[in-house]
N, C-alpha and C. Protein backbone atom coordinates (compact mmCIF):
# COMPACT_ATOMS: atom_id res chain seq x y z
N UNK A 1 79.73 151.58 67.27
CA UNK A 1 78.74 152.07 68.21
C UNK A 1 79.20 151.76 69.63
N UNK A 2 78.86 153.03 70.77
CA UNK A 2 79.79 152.98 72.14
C UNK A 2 78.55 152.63 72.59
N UNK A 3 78.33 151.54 73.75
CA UNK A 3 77.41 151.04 74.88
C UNK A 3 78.05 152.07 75.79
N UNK A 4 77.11 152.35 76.77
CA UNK A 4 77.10 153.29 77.57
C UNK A 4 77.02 152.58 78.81
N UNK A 5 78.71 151.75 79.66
CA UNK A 5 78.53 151.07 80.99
C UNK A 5 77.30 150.57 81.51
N UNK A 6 76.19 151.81 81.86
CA UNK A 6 75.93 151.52 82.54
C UNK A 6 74.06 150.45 82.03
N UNK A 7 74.45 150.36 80.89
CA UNK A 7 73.64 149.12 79.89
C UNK A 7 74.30 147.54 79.90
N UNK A 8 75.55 147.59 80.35
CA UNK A 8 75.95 146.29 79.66
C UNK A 8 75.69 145.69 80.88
N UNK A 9 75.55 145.56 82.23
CA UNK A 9 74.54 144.64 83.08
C UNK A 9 73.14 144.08 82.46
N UNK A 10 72.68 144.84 81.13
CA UNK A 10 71.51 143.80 81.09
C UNK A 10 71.85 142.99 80.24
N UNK A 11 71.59 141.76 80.37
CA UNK A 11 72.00 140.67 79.39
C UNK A 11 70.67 140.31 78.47
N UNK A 12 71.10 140.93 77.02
CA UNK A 12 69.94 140.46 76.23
C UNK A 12 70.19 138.71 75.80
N UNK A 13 68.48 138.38 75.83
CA UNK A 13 68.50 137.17 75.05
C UNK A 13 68.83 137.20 73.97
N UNK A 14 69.06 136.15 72.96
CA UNK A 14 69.07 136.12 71.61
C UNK A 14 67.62 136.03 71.34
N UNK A 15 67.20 136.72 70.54
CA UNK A 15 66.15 136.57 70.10
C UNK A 15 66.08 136.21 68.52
N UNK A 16 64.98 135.41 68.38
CA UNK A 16 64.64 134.92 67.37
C UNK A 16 63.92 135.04 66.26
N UNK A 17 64.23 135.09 64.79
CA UNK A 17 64.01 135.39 63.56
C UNK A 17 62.61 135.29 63.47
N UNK A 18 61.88 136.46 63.18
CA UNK A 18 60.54 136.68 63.07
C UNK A 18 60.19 136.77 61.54
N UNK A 19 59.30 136.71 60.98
CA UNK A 19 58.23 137.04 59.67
C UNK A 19 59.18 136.95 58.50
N UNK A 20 59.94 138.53 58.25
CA UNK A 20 60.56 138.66 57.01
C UNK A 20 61.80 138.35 56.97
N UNK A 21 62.36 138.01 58.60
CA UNK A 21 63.66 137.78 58.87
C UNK A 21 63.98 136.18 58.86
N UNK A 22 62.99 135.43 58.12
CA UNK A 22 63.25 133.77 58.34
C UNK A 22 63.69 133.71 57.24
N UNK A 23 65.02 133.37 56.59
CA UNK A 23 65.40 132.79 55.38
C UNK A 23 65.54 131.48 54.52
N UNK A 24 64.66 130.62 55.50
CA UNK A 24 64.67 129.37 54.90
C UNK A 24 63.46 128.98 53.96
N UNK A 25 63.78 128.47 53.02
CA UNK A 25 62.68 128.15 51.41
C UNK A 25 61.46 127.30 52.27
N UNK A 26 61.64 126.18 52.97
CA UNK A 26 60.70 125.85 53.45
C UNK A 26 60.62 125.65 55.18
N UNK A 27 59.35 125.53 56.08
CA UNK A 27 59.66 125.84 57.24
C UNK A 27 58.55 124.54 57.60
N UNK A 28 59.27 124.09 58.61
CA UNK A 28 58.00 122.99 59.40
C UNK A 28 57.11 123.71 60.42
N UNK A 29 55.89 124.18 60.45
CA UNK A 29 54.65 125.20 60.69
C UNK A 29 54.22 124.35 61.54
N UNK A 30 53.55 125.51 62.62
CA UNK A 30 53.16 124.55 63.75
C UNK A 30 52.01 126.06 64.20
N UNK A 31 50.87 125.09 64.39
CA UNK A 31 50.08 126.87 64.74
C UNK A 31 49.99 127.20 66.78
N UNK A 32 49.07 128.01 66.20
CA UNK A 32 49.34 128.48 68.08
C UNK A 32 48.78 127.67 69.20
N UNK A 33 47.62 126.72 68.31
CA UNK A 33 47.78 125.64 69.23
C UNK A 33 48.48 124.62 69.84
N UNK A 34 49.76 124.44 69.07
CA UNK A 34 50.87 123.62 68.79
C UNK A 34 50.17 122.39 68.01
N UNK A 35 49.05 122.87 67.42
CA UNK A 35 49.09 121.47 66.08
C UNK A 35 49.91 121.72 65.07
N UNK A 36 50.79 120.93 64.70
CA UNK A 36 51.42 120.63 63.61
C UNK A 36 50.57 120.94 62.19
N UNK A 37 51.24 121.81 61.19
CA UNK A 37 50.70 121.66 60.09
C UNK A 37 51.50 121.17 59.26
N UNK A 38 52.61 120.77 59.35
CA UNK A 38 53.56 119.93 58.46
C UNK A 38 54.60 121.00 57.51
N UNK A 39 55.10 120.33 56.23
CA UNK A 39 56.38 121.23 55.76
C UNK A 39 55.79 122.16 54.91
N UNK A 40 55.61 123.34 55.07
CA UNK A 40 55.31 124.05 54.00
C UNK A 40 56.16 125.43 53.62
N UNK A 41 56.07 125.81 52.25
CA UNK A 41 56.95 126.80 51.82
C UNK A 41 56.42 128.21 52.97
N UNK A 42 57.39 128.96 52.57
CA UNK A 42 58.08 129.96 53.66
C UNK A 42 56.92 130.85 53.31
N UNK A 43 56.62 131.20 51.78
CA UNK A 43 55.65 132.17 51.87
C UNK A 43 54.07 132.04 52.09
N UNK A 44 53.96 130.53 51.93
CA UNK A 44 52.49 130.52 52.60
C UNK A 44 52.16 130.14 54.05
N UNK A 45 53.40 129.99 54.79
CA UNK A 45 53.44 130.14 56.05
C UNK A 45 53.16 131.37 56.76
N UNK A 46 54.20 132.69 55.89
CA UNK A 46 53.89 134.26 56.02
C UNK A 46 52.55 134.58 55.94
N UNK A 47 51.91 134.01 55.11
CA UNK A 47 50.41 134.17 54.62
C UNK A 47 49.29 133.79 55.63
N UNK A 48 49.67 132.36 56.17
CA UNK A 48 48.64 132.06 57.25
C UNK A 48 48.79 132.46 58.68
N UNK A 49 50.41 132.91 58.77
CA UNK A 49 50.10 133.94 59.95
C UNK A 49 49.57 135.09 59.57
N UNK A 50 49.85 136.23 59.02
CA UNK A 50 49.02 137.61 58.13
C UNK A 50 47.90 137.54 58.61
N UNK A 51 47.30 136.37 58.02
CA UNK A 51 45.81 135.78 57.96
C UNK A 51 44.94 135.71 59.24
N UNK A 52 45.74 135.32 60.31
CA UNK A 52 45.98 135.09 61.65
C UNK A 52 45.90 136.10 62.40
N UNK A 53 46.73 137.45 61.61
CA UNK A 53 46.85 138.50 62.65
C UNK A 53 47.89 138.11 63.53
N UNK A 54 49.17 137.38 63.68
CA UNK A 54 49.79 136.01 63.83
C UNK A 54 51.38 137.00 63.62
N UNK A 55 52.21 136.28 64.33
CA UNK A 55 53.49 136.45 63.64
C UNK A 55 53.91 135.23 64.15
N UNK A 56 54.54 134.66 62.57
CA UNK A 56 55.82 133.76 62.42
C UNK A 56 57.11 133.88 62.92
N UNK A 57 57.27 132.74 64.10
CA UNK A 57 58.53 133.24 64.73
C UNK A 57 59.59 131.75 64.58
N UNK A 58 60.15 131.56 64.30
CA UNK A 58 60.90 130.45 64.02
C UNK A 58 61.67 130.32 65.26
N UNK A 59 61.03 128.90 65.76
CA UNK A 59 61.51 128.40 67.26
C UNK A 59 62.98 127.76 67.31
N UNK A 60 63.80 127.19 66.15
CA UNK A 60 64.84 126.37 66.11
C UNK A 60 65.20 126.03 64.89
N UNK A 61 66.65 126.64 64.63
CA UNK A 61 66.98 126.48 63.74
C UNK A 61 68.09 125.40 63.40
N UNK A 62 68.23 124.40 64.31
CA UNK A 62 68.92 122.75 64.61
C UNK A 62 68.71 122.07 63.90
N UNK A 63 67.09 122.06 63.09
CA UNK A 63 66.53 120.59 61.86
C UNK A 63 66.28 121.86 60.95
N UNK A 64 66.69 120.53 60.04
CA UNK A 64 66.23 121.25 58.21
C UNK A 64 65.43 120.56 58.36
N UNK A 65 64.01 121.11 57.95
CA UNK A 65 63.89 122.85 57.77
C UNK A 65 63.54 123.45 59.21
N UNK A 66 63.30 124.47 59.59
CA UNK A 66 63.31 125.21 60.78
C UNK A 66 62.02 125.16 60.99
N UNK A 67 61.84 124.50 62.63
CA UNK A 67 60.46 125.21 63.26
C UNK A 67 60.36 126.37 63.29
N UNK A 68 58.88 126.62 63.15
CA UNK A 68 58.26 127.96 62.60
C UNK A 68 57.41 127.76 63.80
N UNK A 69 56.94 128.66 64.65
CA UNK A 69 55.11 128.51 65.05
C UNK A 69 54.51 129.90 64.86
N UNK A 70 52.96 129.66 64.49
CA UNK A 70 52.52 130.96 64.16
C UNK A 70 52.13 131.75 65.56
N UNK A 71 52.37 132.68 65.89
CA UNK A 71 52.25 133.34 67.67
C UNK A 71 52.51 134.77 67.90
N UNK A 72 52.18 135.11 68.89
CA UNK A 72 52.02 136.90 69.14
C UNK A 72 53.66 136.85 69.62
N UNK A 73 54.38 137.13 68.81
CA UNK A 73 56.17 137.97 68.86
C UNK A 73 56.27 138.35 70.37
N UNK A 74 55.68 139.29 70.64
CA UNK A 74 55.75 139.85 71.78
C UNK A 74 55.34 138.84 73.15
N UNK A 75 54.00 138.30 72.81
CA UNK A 75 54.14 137.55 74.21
C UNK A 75 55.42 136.75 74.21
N UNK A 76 55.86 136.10 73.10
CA UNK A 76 56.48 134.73 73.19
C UNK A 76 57.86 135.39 73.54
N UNK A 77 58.20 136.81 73.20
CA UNK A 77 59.71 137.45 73.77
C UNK A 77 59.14 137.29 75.18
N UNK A 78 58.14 137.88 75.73
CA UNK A 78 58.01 137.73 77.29
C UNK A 78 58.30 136.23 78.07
N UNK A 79 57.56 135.82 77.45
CA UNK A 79 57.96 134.15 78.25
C UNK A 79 58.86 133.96 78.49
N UNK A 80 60.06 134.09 76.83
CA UNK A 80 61.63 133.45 77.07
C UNK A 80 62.41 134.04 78.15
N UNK A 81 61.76 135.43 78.24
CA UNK A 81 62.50 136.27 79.63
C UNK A 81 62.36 136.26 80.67
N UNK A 82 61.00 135.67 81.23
CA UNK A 82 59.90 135.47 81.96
C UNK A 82 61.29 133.37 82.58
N UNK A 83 61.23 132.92 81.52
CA UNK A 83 61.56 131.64 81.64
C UNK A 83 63.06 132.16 82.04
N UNK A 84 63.90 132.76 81.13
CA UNK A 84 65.35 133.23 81.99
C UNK A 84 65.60 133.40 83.24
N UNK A 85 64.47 134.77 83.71
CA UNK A 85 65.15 134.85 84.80
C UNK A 85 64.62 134.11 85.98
N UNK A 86 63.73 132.83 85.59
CA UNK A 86 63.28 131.71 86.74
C UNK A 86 64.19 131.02 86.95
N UNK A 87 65.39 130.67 85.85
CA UNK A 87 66.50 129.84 85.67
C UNK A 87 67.71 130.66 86.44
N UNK A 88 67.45 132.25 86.24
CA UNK A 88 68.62 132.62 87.01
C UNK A 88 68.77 132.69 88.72
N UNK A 89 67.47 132.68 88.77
CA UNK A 89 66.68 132.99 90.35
C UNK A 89 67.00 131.81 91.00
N UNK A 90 66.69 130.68 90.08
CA UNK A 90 67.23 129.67 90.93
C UNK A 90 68.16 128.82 91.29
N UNK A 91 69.58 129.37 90.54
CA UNK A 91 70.27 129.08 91.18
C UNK A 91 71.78 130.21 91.27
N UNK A 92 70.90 130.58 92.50
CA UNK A 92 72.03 131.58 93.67
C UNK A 92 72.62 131.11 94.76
N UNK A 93 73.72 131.46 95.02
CA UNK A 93 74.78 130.68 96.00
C UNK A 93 74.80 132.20 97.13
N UNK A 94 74.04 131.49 97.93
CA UNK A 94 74.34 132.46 99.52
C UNK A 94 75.41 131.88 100.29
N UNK A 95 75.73 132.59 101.18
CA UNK A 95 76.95 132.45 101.62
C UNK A 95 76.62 132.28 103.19
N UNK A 96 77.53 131.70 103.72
CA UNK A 96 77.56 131.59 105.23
C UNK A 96 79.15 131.44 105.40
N UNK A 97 79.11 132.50 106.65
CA UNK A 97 80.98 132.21 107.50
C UNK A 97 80.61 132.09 108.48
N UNK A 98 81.58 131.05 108.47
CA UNK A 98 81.93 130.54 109.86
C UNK A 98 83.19 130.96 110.81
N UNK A 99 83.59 131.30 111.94
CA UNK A 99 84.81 132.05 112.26
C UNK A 99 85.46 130.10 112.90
N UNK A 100 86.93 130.38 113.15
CA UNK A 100 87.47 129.44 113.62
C UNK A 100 87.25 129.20 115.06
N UNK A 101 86.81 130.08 116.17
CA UNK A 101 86.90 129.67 117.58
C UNK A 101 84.98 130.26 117.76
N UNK A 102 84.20 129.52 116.43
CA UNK A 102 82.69 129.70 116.90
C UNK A 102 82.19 128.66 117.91
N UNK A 103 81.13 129.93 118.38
CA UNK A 103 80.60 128.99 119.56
C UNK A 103 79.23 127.93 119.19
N UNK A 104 78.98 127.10 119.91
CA UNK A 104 78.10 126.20 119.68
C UNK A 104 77.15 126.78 118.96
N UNK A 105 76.20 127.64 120.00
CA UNK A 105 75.29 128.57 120.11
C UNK A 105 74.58 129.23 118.60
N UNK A 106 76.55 129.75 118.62
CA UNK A 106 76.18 130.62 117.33
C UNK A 106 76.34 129.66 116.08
N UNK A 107 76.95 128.35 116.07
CA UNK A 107 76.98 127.57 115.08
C UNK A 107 75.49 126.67 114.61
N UNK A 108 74.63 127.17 115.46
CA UNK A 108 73.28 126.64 115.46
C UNK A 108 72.63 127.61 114.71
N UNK A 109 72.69 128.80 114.83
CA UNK A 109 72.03 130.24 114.52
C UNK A 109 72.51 129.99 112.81
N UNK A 110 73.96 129.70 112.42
CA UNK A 110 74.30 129.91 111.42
C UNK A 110 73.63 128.53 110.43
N UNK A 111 73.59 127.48 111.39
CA UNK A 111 72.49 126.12 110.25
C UNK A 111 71.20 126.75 110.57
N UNK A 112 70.28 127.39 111.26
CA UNK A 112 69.37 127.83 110.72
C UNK A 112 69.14 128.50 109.85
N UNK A 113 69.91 129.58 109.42
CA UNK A 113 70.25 130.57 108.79
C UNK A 113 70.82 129.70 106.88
N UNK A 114 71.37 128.95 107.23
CA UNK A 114 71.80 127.80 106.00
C UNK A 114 70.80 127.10 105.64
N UNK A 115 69.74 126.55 106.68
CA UNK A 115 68.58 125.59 106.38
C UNK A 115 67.55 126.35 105.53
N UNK A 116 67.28 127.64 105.86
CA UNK A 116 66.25 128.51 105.09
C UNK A 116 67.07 128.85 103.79
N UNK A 117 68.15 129.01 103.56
CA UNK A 117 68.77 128.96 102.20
C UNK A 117 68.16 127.52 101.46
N UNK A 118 68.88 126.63 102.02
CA UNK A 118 68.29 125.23 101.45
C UNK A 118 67.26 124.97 101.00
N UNK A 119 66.04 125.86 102.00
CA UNK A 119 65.03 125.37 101.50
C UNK A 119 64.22 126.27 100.48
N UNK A 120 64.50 127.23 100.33
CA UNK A 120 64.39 127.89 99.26
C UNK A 120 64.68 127.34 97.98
N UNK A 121 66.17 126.54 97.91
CA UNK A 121 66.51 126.07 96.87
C UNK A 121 67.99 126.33 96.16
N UNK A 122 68.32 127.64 97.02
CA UNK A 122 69.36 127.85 97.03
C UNK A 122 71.04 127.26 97.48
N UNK A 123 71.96 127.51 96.49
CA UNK A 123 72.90 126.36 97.19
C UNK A 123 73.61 127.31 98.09
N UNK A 124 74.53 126.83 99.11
CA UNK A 124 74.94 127.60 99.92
C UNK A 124 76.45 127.45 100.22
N UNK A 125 77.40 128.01 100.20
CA UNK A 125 78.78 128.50 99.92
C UNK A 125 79.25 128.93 101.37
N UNK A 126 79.48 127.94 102.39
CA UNK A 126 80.00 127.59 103.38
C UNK A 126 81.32 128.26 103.80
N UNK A 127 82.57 129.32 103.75
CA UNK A 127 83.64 128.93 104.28
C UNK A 127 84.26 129.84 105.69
N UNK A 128 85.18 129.58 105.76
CA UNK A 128 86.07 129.81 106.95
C UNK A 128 87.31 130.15 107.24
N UNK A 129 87.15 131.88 107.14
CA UNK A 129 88.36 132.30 106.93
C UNK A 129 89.27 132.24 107.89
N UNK A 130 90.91 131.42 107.74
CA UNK A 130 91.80 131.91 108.87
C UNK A 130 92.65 132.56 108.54
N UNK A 131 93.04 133.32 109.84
CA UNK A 131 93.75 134.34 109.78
C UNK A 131 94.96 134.11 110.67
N UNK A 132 96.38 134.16 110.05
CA UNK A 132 97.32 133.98 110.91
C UNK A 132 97.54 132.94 111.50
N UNK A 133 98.14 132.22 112.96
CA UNK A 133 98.05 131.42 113.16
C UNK A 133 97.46 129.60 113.31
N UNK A 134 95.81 130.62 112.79
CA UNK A 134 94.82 129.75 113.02
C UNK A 134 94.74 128.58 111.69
N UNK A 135 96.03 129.27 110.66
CA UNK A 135 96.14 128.32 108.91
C UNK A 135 96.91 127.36 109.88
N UNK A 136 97.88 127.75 110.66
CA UNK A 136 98.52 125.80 111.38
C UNK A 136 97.49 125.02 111.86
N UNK A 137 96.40 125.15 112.15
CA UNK A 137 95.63 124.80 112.94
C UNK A 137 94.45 124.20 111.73
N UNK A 138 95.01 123.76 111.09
CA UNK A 138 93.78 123.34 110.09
C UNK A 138 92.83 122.24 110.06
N UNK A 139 93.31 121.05 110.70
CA UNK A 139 92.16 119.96 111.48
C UNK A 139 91.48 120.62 111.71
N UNK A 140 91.83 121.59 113.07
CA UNK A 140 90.68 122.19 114.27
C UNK A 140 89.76 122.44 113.44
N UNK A 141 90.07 123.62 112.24
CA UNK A 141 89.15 124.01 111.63
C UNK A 141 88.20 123.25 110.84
N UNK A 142 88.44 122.04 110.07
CA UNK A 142 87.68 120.83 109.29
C UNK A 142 86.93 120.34 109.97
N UNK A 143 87.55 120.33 111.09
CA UNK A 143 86.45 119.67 112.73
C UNK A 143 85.56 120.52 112.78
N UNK A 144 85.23 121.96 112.85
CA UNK A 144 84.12 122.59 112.83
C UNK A 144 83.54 123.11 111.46
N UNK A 145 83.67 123.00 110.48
CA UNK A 145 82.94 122.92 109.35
C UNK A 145 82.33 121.65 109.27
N UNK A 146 82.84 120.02 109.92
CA UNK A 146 82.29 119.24 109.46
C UNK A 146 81.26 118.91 111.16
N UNK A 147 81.56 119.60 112.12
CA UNK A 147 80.24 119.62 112.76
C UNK A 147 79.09 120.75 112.97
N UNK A 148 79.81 121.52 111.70
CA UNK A 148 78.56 122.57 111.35
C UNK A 148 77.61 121.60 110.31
N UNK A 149 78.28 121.01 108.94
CA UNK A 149 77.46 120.01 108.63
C UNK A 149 76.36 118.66 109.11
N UNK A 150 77.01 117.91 110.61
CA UNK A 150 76.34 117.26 110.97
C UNK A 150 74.97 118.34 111.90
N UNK A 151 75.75 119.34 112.43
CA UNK A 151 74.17 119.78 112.81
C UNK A 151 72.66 120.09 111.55
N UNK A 152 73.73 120.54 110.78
CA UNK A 152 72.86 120.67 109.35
C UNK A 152 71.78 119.70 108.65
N UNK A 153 73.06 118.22 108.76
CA UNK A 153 71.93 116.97 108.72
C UNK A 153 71.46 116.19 109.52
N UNK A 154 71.03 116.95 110.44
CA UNK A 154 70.73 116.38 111.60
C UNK A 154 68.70 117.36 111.20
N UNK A 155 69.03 118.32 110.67
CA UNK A 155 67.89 119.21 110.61
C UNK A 155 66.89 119.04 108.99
N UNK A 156 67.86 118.94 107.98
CA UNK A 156 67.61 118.54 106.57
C UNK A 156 68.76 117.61 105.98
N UNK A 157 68.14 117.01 105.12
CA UNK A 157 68.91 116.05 104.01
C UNK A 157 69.74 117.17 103.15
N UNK A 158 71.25 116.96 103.44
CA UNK A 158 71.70 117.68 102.39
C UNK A 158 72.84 117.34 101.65
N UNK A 159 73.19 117.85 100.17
CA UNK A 159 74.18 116.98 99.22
C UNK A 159 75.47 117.85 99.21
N UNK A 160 76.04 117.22 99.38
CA UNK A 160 77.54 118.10 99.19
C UNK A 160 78.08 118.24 97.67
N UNK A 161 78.12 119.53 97.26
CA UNK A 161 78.35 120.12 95.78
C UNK A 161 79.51 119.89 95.53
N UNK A 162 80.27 120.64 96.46
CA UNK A 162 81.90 120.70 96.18
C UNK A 162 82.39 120.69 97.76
N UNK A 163 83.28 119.32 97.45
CA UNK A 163 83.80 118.41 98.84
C UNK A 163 84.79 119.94 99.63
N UNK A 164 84.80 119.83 101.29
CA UNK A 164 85.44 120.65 102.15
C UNK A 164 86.78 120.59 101.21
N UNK A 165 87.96 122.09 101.02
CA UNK A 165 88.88 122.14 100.47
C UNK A 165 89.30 123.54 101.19
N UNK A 166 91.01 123.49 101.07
CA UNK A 166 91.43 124.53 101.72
C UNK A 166 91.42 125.93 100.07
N UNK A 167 90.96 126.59 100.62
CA UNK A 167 90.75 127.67 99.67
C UNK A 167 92.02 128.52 99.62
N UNK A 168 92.31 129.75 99.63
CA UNK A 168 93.34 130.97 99.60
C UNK A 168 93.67 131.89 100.86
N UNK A 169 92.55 131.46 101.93
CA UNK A 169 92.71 132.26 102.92
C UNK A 169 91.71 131.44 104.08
N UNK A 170 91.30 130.03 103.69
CA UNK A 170 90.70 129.27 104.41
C UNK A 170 90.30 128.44 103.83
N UNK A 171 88.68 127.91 104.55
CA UNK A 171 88.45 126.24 104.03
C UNK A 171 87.13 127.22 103.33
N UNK A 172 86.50 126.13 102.15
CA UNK A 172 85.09 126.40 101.49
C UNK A 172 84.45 125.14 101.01
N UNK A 173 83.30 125.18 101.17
CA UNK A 173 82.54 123.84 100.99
C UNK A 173 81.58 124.57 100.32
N UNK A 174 80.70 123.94 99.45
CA UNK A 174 79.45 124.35 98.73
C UNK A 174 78.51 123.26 98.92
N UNK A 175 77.35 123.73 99.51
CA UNK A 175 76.66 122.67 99.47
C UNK A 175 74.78 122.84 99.19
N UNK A 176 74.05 122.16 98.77
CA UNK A 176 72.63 122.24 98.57
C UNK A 176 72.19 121.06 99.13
N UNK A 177 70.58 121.35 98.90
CA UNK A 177 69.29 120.64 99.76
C UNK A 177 69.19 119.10 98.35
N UNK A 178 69.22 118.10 99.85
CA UNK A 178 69.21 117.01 98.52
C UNK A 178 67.63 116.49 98.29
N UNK A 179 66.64 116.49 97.64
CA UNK A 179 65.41 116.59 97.33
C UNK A 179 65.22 115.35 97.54
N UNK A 180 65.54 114.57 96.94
CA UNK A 180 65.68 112.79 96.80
C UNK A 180 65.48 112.07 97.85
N UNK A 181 66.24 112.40 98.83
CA UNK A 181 66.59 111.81 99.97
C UNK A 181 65.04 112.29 101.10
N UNK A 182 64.72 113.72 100.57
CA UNK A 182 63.59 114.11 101.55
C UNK A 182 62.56 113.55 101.17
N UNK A 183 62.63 113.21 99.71
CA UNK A 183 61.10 112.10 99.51
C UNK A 183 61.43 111.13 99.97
N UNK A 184 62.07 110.52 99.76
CA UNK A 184 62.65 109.02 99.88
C UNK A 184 62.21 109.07 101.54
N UNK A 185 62.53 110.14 102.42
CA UNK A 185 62.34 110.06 104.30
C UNK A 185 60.67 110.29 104.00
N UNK A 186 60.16 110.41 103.55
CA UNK A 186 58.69 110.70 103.63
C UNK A 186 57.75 109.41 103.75
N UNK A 187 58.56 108.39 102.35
CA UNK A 187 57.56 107.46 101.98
C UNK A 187 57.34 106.14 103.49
């Protein structure tokens, strides 16, 4: 079977063995309240969801025997997707460049511009491309990535991801908002 390009950007979850598709003899049952009903065979588990109006969806299949909980299929596919893409949302790497002969001015514009990344939550992917001459000159340049950082923490607490390094065509630093440190300035 041919996928058609322009499908394979969506990334399905795995989804998980429902009703007739659970093959294990016995299942540890858990209802939709999340009370525990303990180990019981597979087909009177089928039965008290049925009963329920309910579908059996088996949460983990890691312990013998497999969590089961009895629950609406459909909401509980929504959540896990619902829960994905909160996990993917949050962590995106925005970018900021910096040129080699920036001016103060504009090196202020660009930590504001970094600080609202931060505080979003987002980590932020710092670098500085040189071009030509300006690769001999590579202090100069560390010198202004690392007083683009002090203006940075001068404004927010922030953690360095991945230490300043010369990249392929310049320097790149990665860096995020350090949470810890902003409670810790609070108390």
């Amino acid at each position: 079977m041919r996928v058609h390009p322009r499908h394979l950007h969506k990334k399905l979850i795995k989804k998980p063995l429902v009703n007739n598709q659970i093959r294990a003899p016995n299942v540890r049952l858990v209802d939709s309240d999340g009370k525990q009903l303990g180990i019981v065979p597979l087909e009177k588990a089928l039965q008290v969801a049925k009963e329920r109006s309910l579908d059996l969806v088996q949460i983990t299949e890691k312990v013998d025997p497999p969590v089961c909980k009895i629950i609406d299929y459909g909401k509980y596919l929504y959540r896990l997707q619902k829960k994905e893409k909160k996990v993917k949302k949050s962590t995106e790497i925005k970018g900021i460049r910096l040129r080699f002969n920036i001016s103060s001015h504009d090196l202020e514009t660009r930590a504001n511009q970094a600080e609202k990344f931060l505080e979003k939550g987002d980590l932020v992917k710092v670098e500085m491309l040189l071009r030509g001459r300006e690769r001999g000159l590579q202090n100069f340049a560390r010198e202004k990535m690392n007083q683009f950082i002090e203006v940075l923490r001068n404004r927010i607490p922030i953690k360095v991801e991945r230490e300043l390094r010369g990249g392929g065509r310049g320097l790149i630093m990665i860096i995020s908002s350090d949470k810890k440190q902003e409670t810790e300035d609070k108390k």
